[in-house]
PDB file of N, CA and C in Angstrom:
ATOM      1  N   UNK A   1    -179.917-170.235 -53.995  1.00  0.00           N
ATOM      2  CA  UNK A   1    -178.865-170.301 -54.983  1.00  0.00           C
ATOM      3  C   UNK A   1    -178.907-169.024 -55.824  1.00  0.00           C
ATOM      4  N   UNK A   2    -177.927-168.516 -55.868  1.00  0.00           N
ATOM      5  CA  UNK A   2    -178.133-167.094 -57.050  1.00  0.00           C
ATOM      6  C   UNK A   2    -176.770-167.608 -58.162  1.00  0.00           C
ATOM      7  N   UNK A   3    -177.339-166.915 -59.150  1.00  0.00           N
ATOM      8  CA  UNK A   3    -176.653-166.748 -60.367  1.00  0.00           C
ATOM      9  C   UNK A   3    -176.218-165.640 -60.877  1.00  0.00           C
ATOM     10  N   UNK A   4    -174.962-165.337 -61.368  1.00  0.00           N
ATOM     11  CA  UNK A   4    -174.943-164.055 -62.016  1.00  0.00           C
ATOM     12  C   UNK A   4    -174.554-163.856 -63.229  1.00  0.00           C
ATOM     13  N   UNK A   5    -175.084-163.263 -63.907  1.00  0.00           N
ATOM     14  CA  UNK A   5    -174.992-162.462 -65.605  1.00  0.00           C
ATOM     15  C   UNK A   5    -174.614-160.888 -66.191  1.00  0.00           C
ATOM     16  N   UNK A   6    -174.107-161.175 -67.078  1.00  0.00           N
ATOM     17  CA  UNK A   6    -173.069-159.757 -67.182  1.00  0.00           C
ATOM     18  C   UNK A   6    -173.566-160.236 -68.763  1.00  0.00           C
ATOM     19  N   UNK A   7    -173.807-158.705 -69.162  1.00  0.00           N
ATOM     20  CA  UNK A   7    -174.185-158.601 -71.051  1.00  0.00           C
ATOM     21  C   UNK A   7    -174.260-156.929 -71.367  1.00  0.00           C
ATOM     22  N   UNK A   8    -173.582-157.006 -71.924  1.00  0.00           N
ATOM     23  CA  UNK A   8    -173.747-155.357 -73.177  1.00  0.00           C
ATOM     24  C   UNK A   8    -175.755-155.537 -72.968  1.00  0.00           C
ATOM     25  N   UNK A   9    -176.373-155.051 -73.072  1.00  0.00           N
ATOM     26  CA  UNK A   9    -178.088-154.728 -73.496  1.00  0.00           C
ATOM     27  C   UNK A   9    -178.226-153.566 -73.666  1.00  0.00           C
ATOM     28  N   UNK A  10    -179.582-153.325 -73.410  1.00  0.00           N
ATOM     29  CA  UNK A  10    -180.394-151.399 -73.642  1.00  0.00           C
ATOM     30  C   UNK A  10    -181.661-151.604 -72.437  1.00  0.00           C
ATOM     31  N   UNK A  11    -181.561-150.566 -72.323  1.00  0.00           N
ATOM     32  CA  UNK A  11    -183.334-150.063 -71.204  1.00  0.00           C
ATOM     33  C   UNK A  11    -183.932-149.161 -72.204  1.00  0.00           C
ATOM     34  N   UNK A  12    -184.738-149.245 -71.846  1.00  0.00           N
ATOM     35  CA  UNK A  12    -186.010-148.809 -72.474  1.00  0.00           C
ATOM     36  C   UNK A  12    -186.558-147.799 -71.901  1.00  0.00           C
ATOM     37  N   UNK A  13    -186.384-146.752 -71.890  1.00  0.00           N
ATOM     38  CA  UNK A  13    -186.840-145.598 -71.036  1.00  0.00           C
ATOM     39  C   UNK A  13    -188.153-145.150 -71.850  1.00  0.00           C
ATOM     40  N   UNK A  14    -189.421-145.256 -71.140  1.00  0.00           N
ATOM     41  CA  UNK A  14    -190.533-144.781 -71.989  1.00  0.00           C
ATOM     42  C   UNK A  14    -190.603-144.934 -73.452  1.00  0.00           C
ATOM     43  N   UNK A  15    -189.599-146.084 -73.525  1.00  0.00           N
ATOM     44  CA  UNK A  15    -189.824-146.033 -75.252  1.00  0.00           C
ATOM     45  C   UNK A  15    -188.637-145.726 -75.896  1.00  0.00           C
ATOM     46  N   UNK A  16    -187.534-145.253 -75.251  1.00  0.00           N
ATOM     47  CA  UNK A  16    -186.165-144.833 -76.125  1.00  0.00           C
ATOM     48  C   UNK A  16    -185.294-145.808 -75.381  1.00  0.00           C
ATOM     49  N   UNK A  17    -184.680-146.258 -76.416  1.00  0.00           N
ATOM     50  CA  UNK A  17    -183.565-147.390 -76.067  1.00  0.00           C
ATOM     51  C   UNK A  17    -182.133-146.241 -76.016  1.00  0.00           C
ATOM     52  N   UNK A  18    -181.504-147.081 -74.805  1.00  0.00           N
ATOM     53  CA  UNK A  18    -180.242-146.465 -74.521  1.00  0.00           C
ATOM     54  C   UNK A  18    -179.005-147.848 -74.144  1.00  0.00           C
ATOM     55  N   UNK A  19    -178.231-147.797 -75.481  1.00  0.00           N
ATOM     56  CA  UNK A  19    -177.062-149.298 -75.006  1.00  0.00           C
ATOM     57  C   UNK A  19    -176.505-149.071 -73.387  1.00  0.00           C
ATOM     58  N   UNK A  20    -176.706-149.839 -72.812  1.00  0.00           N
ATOM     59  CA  UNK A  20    -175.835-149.921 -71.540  1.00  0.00           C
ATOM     60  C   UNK A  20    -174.969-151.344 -71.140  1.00  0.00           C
ATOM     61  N   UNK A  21    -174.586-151.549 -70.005  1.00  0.00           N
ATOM     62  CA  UNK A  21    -173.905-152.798 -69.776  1.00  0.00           C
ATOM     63  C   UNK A  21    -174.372-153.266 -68.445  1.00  0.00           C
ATOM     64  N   UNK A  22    -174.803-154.555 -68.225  1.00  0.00           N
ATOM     65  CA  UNK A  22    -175.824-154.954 -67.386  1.00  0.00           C
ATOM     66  C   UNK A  22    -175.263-155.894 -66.542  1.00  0.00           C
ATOM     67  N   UNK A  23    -174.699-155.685 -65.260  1.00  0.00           N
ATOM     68  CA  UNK A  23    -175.060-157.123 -64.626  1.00  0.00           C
ATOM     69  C   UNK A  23    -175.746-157.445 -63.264  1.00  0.00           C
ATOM     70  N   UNK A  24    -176.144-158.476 -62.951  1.00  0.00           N
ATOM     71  CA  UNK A  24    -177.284-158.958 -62.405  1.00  0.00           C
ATOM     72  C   UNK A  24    -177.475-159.926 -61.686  1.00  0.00           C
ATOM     73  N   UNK A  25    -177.810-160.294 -60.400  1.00  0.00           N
ATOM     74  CA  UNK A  25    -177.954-161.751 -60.019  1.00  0.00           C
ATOM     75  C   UNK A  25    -179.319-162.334 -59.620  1.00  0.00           C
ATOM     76  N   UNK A  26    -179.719-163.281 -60.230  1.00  0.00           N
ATOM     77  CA  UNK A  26    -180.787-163.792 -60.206  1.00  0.00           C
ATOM     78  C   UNK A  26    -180.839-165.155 -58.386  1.00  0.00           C
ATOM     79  N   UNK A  27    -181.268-164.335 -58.306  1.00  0.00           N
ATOM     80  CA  UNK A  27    -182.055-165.477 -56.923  1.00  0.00           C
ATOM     81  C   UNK A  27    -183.030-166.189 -56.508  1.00  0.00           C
ATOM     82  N   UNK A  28    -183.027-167.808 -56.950  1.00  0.00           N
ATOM     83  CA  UNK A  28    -183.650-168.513 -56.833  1.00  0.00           C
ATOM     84  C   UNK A  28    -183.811-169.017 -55.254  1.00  0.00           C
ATOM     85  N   UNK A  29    -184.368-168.710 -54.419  1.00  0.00           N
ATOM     86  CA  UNK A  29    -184.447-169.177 -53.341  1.00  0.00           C
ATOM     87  C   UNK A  29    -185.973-169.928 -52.801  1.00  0.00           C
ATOM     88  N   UNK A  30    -186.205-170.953 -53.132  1.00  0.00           N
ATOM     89  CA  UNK A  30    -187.849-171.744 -52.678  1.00  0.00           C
ATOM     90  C   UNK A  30    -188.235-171.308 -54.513  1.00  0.00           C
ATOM     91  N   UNK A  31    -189.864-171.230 -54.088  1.00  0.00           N
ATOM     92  CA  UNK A  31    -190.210-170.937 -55.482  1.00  0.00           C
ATOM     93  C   UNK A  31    -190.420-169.724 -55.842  1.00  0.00           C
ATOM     94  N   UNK A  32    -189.722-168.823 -54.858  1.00  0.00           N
ATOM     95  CA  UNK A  32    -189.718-167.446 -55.552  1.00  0.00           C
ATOM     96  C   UNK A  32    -188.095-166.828 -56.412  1.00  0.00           C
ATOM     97  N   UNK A  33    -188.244-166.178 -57.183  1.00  0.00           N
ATOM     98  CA  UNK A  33    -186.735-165.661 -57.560  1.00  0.00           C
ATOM     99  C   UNK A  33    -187.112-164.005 -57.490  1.00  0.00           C
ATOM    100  N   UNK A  34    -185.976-163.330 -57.123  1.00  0.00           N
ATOM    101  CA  UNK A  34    -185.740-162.223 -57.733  1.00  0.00           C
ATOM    102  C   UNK A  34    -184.502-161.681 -58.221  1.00  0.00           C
ATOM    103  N   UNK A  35    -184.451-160.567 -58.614  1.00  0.00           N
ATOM    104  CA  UNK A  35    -183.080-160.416 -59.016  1.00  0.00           C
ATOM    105  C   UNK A  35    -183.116-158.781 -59.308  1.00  0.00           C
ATOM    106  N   UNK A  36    -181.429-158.345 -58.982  1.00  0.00           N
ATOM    107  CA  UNK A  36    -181.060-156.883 -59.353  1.00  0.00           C
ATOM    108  C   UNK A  36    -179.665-156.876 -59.525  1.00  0.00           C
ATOM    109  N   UNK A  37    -179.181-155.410 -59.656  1.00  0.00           N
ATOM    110  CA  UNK A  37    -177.757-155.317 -60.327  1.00  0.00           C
ATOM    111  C   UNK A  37    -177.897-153.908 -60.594  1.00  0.00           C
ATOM    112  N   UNK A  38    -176.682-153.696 -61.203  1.00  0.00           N
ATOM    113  CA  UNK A  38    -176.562-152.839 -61.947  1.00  0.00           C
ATOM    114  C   UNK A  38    -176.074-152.412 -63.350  1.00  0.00           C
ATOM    115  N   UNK A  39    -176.618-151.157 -63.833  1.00  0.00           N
ATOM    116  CA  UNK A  39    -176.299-150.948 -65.600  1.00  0.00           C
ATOM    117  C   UNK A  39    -175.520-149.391 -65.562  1.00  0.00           C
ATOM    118  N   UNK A  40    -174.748-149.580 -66.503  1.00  0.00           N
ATOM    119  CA  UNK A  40    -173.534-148.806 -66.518  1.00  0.00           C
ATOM    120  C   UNK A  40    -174.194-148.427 -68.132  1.00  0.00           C
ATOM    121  N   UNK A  41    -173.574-146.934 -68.439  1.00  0.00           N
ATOM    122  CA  UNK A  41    -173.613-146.433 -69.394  1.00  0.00           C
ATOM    123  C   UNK A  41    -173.130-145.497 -69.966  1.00  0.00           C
ATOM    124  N   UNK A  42    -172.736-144.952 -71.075  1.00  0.00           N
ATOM    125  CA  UNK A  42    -171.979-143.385 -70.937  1.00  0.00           C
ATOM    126  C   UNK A  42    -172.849-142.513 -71.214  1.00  0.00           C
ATOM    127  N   UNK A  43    -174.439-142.362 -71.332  1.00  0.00           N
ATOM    128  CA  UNK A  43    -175.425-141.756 -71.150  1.00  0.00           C
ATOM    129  C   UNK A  43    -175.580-140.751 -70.575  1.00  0.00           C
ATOM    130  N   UNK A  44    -175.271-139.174 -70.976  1.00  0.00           N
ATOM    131  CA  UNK A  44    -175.472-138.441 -69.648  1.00  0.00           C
ATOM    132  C   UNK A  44    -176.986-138.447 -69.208  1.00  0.00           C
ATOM    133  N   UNK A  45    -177.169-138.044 -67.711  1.00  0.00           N
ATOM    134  CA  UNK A  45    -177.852-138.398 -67.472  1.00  0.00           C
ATOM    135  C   UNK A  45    -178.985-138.971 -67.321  1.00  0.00           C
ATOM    136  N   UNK A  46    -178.720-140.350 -67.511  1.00  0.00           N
ATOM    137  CA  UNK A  46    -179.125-141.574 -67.137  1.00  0.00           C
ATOM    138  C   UNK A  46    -179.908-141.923 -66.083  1.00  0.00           C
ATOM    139  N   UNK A  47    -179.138-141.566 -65.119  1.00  0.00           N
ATOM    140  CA  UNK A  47    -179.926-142.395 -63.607  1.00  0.00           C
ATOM    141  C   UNK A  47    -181.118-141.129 -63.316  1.00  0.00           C
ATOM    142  N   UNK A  48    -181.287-139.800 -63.899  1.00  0.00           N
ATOM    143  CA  UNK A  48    -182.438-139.146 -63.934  1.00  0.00           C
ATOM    144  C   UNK A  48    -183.584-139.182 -64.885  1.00  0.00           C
ATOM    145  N   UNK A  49    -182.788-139.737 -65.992  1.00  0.00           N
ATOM    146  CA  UNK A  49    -184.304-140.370 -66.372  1.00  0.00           C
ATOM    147  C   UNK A  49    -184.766-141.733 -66.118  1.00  0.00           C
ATOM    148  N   UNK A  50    -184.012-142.761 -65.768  1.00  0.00           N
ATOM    149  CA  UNK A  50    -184.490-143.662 -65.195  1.00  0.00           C
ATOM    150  C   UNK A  50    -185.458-143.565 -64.264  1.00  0.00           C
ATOM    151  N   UNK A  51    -185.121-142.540 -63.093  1.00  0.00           N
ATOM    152  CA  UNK A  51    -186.016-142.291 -62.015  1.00  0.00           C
ATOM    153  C   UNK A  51    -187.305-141.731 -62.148  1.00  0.00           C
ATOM    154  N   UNK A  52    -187.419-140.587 -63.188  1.00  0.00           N
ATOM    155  CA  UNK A  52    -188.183-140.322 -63.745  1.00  0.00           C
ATOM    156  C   UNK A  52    -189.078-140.959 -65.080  1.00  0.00           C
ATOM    157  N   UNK A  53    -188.682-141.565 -65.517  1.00  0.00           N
ATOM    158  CA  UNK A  53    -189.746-142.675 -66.291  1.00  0.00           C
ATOM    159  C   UNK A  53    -190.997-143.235 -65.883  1.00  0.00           C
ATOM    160  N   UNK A  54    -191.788-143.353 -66.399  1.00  0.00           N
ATOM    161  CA  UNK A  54    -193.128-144.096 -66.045  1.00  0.00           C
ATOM    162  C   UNK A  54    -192.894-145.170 -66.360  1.00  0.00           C
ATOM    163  N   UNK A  55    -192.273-146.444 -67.437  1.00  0.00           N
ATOM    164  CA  UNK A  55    -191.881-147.571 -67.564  1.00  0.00           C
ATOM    165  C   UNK A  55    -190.786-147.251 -67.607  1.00  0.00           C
ATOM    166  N   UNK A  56    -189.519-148.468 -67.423  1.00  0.00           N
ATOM    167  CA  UNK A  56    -188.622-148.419 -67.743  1.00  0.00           C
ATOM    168  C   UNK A  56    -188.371-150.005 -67.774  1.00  0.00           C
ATOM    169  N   UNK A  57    -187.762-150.743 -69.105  1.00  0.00           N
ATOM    170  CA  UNK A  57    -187.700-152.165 -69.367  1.00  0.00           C
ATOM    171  C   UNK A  57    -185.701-152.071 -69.250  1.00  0.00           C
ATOM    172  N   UNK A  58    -185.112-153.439 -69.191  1.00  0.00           N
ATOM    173  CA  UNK A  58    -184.369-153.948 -69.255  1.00  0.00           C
ATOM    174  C   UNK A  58    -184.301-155.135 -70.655  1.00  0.00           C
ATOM    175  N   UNK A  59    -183.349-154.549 -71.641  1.00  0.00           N
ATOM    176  CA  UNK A  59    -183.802-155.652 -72.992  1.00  0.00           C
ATOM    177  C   UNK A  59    -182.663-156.701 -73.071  1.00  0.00           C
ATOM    178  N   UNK A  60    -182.270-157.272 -73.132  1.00  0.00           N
ATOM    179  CA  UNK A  60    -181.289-158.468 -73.612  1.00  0.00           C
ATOM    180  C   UNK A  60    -180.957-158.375 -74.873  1.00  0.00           C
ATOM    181  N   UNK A  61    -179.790-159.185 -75.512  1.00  0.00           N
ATOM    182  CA  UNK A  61    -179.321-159.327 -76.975  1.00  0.00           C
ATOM    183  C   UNK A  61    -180.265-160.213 -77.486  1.00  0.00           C
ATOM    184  N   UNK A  62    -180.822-161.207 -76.577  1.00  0.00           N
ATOM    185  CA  UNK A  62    -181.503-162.299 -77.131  1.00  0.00           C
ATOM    186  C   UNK A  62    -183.293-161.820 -77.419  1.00  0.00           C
ATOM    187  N   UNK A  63    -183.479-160.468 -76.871  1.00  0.00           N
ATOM    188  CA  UNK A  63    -185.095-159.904 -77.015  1.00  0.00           C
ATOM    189  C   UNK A  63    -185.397-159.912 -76.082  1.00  0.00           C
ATOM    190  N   UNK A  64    -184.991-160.971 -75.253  1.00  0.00           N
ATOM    191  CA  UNK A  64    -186.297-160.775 -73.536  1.00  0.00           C
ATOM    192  C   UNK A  64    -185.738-159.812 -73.164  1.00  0.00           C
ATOM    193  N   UNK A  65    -186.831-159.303 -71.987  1.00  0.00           N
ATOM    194  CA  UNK A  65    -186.922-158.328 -71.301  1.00  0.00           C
ATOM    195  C   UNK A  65    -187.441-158.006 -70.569  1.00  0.00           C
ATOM    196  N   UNK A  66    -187.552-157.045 -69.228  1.00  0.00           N
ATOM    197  CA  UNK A  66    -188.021-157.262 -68.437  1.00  0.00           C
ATOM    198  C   UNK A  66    -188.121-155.948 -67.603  1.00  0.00           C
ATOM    199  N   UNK A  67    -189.069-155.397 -67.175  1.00  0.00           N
ATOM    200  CA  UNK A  67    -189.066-154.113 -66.346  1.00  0.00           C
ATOM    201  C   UNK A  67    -188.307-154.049 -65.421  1.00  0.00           C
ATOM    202  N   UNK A  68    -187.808-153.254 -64.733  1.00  0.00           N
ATOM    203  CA  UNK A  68    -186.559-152.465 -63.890  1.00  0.00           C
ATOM    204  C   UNK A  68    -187.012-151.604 -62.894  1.00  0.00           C
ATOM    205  N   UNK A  69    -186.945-151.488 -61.940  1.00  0.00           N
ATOM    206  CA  UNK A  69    -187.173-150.357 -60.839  1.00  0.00           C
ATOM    207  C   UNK A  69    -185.914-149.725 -60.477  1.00  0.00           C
ATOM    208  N   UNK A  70    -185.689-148.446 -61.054  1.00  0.00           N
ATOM    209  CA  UNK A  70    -183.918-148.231 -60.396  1.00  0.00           C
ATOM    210  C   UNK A  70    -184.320-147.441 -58.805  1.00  0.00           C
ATOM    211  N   UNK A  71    -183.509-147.930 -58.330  1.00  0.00           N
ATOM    212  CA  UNK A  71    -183.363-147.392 -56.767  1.00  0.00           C
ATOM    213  C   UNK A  71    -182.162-148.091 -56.322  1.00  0.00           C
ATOM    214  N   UNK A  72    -182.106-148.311 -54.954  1.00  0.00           N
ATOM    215  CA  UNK A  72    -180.376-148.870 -54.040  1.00  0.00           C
ATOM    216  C   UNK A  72    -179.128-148.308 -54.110  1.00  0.00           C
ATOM    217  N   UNK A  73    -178.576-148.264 -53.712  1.00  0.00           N
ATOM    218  CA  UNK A  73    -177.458-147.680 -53.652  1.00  0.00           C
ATOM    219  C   UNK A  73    -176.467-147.845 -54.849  1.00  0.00           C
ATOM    220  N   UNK A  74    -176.674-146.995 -56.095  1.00  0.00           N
ATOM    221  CA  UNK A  74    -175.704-146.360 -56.882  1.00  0.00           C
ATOM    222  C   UNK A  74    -173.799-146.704 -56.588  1.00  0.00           C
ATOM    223  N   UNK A  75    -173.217-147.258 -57.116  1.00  0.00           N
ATOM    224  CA  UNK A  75    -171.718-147.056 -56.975  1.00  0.00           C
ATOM    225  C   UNK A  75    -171.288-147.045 -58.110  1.00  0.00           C
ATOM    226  N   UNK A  76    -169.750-146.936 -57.934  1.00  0.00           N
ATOM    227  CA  UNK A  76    -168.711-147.139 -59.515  1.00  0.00           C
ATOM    228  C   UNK A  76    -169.328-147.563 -60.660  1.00  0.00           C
ATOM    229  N   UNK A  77    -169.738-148.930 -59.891  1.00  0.00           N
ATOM    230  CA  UNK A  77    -170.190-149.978 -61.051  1.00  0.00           C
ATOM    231  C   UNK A  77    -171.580-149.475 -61.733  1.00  0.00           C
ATOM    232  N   UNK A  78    -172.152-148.306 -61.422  1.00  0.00           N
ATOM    233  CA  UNK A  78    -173.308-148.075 -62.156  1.00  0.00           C
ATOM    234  C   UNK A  78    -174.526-147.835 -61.693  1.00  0.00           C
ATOM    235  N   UNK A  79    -175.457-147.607 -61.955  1.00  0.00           N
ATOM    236  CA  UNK A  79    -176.618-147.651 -61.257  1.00  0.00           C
ATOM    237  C   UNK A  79    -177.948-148.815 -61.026  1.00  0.00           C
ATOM    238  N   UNK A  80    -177.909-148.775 -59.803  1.00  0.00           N
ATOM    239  CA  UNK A  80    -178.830-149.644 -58.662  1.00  0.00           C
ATOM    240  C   UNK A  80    -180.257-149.885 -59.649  1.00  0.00           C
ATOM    241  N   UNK A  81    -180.569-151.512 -59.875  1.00  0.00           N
ATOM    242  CA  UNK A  81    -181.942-151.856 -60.481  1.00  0.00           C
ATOM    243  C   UNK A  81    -182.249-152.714 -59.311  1.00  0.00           C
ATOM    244  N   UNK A  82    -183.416-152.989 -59.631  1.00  0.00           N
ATOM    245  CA  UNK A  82    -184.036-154.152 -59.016  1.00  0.00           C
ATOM    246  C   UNK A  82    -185.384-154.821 -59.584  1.00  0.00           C
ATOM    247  N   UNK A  83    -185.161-155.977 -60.543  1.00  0.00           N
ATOM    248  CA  UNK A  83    -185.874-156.557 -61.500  1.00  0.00           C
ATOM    249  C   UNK A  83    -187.471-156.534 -61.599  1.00  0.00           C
ATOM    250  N   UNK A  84    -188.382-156.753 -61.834  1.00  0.00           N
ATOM    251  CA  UNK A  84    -189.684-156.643 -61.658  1.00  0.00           C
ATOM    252  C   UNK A  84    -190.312-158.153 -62.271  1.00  0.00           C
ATOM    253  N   UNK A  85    -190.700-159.337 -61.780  1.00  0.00           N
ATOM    254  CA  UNK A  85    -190.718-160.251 -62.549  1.00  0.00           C
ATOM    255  C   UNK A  85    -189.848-161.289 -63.011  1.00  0.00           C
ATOM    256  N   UNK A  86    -190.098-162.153 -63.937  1.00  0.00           N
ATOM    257  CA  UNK A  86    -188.788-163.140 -64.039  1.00  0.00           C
ATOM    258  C   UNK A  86    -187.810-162.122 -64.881  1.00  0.00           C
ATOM    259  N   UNK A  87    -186.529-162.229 -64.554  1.00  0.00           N
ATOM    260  CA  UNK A  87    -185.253-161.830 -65.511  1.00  0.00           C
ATOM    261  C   UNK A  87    -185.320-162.266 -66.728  1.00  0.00           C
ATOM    262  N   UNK A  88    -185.101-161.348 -67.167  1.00  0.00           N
ATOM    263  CA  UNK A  88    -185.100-161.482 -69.053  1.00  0.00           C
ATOM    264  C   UNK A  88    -183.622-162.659 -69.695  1.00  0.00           C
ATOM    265  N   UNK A  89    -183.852-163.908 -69.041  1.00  0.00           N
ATOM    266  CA  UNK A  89    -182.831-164.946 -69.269  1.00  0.00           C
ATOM    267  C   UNK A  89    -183.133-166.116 -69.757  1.00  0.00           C
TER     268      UNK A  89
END
């Protein structure tokens, strides 16, 4: 079963927050889940420091949060994550 979520948030690049717009689908399948998506931003470049970061978190409006691996294929909609852990939901 997957779910999907769409929210204004910020990443956390080594420590500097940058507003972006997030969405995501969480996949519950047995007792594992994972989940990815993508985050859009008007950030110039963005998807190079993402790549380059040593952490990089995913924050919510509500506080959770959750580390991010960006990689996958990049489109329109923004750039390619793929969650690390439970989703910050």
């Amino acid at each position: 079963m997957a779910k999907d979520y769409e929210s204004e948030a910020h990443v956390v690049i080594d420590g500097e927050e940058v507003p972006v717009y997030a969405r995501f689908t969480v996949f519950a399948d047995g007792p594992m889940k994972s989940w990815h998506g993508v985050i859009g931003a008007d950030e110039p470049g963005l998807a190079f420091k993402l790549v380059n970061a040593q952490r990089t978190l995913l924050r919510m409006p509500s506080g959770k949060e959750a580390p991010i691996v960006p990689g996958g294929r990049d489109s329109s909609e923004g750039i390619a994550f793929t969650g690390s852990g439970p989703a910050p939901i």
